[in-house]
Structures are given as C-alpha cells and as structure tokens.
Protein backbone atom coordinates (compact mmCIF):
# COMPACT_ATOMS: atom_id res chain seq x y z
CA UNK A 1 94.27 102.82 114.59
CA UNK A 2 96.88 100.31 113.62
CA UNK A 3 97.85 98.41 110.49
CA UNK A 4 99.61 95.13 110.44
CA UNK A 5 102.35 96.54 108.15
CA UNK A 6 103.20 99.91 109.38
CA UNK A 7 102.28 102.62 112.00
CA UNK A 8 102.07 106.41 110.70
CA UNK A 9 100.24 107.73 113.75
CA UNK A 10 100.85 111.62 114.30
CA UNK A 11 101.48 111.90 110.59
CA UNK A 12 98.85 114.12 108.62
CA UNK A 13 98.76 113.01 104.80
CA UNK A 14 97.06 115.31 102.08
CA UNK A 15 95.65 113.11 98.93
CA UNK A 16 94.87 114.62 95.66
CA UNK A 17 91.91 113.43 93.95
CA UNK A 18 90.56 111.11 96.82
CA UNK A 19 86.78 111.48 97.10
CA UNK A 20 86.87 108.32 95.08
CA UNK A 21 88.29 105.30 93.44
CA UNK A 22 92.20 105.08 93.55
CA UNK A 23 92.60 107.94 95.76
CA UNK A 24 89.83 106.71 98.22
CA UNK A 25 91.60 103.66 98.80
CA UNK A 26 95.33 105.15 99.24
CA UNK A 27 93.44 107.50 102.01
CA UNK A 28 91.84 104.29 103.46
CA UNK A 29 94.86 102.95 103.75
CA UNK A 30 96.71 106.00 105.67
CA UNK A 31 94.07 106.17 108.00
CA UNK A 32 94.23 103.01 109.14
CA UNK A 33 97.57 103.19 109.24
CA UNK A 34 96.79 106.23 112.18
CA UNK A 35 97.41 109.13 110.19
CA UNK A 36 95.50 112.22 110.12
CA UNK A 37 93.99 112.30 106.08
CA UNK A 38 93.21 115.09 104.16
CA UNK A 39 90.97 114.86 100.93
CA UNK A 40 91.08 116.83 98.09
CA UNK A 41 88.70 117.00 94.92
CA UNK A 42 87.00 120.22 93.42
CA UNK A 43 83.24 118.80 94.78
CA UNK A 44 82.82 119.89 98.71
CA UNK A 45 80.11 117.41 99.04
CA UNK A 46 81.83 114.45 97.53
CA UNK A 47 84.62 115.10 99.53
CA UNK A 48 82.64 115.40 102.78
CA UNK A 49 80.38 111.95 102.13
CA UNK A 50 83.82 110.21 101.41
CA UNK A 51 85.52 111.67 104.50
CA UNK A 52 82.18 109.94 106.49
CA UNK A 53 83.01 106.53 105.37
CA UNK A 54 86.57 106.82 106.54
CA UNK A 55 88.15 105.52 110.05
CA UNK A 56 90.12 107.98 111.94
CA UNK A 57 90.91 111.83 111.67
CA UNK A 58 89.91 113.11 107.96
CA UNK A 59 89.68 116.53 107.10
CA UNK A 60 88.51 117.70 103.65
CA UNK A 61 89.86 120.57 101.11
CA UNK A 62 88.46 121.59 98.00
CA UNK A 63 90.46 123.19 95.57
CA UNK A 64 91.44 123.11 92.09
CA UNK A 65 94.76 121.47 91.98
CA UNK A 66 95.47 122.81 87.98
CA UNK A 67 95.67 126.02 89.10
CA UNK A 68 98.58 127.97 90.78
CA UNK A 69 96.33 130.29 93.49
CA UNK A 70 94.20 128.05 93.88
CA UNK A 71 96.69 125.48 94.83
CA UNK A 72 98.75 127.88 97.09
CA UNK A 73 95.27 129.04 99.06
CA UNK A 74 94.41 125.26 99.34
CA UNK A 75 97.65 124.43 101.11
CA UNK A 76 97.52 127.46 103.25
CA UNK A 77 94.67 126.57 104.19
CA UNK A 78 95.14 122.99 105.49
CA UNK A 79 98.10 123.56 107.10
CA UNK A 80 96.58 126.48 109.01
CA UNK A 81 93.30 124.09 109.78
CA UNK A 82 95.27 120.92 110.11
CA UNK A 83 98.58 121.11 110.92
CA UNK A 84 102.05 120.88 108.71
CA UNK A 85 102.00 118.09 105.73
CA UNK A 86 104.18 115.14 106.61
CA UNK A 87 102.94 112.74 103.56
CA UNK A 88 101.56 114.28 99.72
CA UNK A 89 99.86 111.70 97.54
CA UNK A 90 99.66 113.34 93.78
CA UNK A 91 96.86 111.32 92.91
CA UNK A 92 94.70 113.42 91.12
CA UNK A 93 94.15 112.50 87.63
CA UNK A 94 91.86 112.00 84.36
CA UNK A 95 91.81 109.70 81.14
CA UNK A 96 90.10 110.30 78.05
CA UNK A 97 89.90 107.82 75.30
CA UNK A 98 89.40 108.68 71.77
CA UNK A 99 91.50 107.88 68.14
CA UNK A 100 94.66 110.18 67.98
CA UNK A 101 93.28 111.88 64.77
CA UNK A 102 89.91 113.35 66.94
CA UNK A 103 91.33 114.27 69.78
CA UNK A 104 90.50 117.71 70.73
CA UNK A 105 93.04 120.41 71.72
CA UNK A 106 91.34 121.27 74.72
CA UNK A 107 91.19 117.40 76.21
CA UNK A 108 95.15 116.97 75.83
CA UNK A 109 95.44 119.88 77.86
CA UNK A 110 93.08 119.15 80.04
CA UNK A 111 94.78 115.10 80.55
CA UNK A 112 98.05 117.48 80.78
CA UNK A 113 96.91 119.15 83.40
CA UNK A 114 95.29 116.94 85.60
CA UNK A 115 98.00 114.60 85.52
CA UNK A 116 101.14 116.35 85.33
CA UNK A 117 100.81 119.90 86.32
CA UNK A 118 99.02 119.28 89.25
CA UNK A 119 101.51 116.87 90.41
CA UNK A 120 104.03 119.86 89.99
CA UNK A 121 101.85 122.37 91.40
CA UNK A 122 100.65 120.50 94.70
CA UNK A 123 104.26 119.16 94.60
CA UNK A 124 106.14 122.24 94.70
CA UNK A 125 104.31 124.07 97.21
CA UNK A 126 103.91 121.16 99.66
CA UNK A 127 107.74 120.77 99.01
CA UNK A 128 108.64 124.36 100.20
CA UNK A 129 107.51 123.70 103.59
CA UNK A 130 108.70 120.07 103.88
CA UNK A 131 112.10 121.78 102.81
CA UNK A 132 111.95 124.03 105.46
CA UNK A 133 111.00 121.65 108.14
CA UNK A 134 113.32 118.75 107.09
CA UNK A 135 110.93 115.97 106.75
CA UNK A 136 108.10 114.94 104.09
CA UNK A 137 107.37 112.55 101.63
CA UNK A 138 105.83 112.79 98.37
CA UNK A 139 104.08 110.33 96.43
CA UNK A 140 103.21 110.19 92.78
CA UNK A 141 100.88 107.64 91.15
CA UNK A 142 101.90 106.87 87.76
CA UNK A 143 100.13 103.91 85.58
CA UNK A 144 102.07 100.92 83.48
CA UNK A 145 100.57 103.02 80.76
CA UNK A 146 103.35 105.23 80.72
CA UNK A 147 105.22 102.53 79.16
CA UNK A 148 102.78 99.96 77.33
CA UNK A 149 100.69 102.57 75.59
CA UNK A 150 97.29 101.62 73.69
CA UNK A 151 95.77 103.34 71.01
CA UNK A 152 93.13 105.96 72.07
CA UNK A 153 94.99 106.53 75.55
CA UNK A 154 98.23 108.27 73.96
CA UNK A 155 97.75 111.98 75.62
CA UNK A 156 97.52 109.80 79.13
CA UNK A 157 100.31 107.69 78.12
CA UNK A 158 102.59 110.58 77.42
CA UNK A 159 101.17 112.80 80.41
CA UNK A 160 101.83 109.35 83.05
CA UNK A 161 105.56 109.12 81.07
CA UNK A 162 105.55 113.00 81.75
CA UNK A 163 105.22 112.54 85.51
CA UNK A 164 107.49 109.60 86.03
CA UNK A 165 110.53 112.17 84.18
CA UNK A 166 109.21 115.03 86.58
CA UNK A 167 109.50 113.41 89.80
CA UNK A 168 112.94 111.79 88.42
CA UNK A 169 114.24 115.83 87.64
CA UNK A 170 113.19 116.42 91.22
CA UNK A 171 115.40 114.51 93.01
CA UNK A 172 119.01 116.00 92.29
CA UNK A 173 117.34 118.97 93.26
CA UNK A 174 117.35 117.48 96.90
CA UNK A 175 120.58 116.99 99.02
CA UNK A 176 122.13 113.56 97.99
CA UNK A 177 121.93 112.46 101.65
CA UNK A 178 118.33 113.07 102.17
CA UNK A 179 116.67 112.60 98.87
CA UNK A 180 115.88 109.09 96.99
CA UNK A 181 113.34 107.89 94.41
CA UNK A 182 111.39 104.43 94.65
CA UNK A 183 109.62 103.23 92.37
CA UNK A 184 107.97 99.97 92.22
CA UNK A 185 104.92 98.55 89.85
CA UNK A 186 101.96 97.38 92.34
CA UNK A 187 98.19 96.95 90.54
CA UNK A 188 99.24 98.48 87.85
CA UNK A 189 100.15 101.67 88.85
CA UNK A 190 103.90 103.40 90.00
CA UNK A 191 104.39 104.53 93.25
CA UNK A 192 107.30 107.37 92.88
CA UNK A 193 108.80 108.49 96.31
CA UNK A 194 110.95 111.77 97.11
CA UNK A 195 111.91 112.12 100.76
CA UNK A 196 112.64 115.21 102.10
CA UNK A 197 114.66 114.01 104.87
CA UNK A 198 113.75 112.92 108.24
C-alpha cells in the first residue's frame, strides 16, 4: 500500500467508532497509507462487513469504549492479537438534537460519554503503553461545533469544547521535549495530536 502523501507502513492504528461514516474514512485512509487498522464499534458484525471493504491488514475489536473494563479488556486484547498501538484515533462519538428545555438527563450523559469519556478512557490506557514504549500518537476528532454552537446541539457543543480542553490538560503531562498539540480545522472537524515521542 502507498499513499501519495505519506507512508505509515509497519504502523498498527486502533480507530474508535469506525464501522462507519467519519471513522470509516479516517481508517480508509490509514490503510492505504500501509498501516495495519483496527476497528472498533460495540456491533461485531458491523465491524467485520466494514473491515471487508477495506484495503490492507484490518483487524476488528468490539468493545464498549464508555466503560472502564471494558475498555482495558479491549486494549488487552488487541495488543495481544495485533501487536503494540503506534496510532489511537478517538473517534467515537454521538449527537442528539432536541430544544435545551426537553432534553433528557440520561441523553446528556449519554453525548458525555460517548464523546468525552471515551476519549479519556481509550486515551489513557492506550497512553500507558505508548509511555512505556516511547512512541505513539493520539488523535482526537473534535467538530467546529465546539465553538459555533446551534440551538438543539448544546450537550454536543459543550461535550466537543470538553474534549478539545482534555486533550489540551494532557499535554504538560508529557515531557516538554516529546509532547506537542496540533490542531488544525479540516471538513469541519479538529484534528488534536499528542505525541508520545518517537
């Protein structure tokens, strides 16, 4: 596989929320690019009909990536099956429309969750062994919503705004040599970028 802009061959990439849309196309992407894709999503047999319509090496993983055990068994797991993470895309992610004044407890946690805590979750365990090898990257997708909110989207607003600030805190936490955020606005979305060296 090559692309005409790049070359990640030996690389193995795990993307969140890829068995369609946004993520399938970021996975696209790294596989033709010659890296070895893994997709995530909570439906096994979405995952595995996406992963046929891909070039290259993909794997699949199903797990729930808004949940702590879950998360920590998924990446186990791939690394054991696949090999260590080089690349995390935190792509996973849900919107749900509706007037301020009816929207329901449970669907700001749930946009909460599937936007920011997984990002944290997946982020923070992939990170411990990217630490400890001294190389990785991690990727968040944000939206231009974070910062031109519309009414009926304010809980994704807030939860994209949320995720931009998190992967900002992250970064002191890395050595100042080693560690640098990127962000850039491309189809509407914000690419954030933490390098873990190498």
């Amino acid at each position: 596989m090559s692309h005409p802009l790049f070359d990640i061959s030996g690389r193995t990439a795990l993307v969140t929320g890829s068995s369609r849309g946004i993520g399938l196309s970021l996975a696209r992407g790294l596989a033709e690019a010659g890296c070895t894709v893994v997709l995530n999503g909570r439906d096994a047999g979405r995952l595995e009909r996406a992963a046929a319509g891909l070039p290259g090496t993909v794997h699949t993983s199903a797990f729930d990536v808004t949940d702590g055990p879950s998360v920590r068994a998924g990446l186990a797991d791939v690394e054991d099956r696949v090999g260590p993470l080089d690349i995390l895309v935190n792509n996973a992610g849900i919107q749900l429309r509706a007037p301020l004044l009816e929207f329901a407890d449970s669907d700001w946690h749930r946009v909460l969750d599937a936007n920011v805590t997984s990002a944290f979750l997946v982020g923070r365990e992939a990170a411990r062994g990217m630490t400890a090898r001294g190389h990785g990257k991690i990727v968040n997708i944000c939206s231009l919503q974070s910062e031109v909110a519309r009414p009926g989207i304010a809980p994704y607003a807030a939860a994209k705004g949320a995720l931009k600030m998190l992967t900002s805190a992250i970064v002191p936490v890395r050595d100042a040599e080693s560690a640098f955020a990127l962000a850039a606005d491309r189809s509407r979305s914000c690419k954030v970028l933490l390098d873990f060296g190498g």
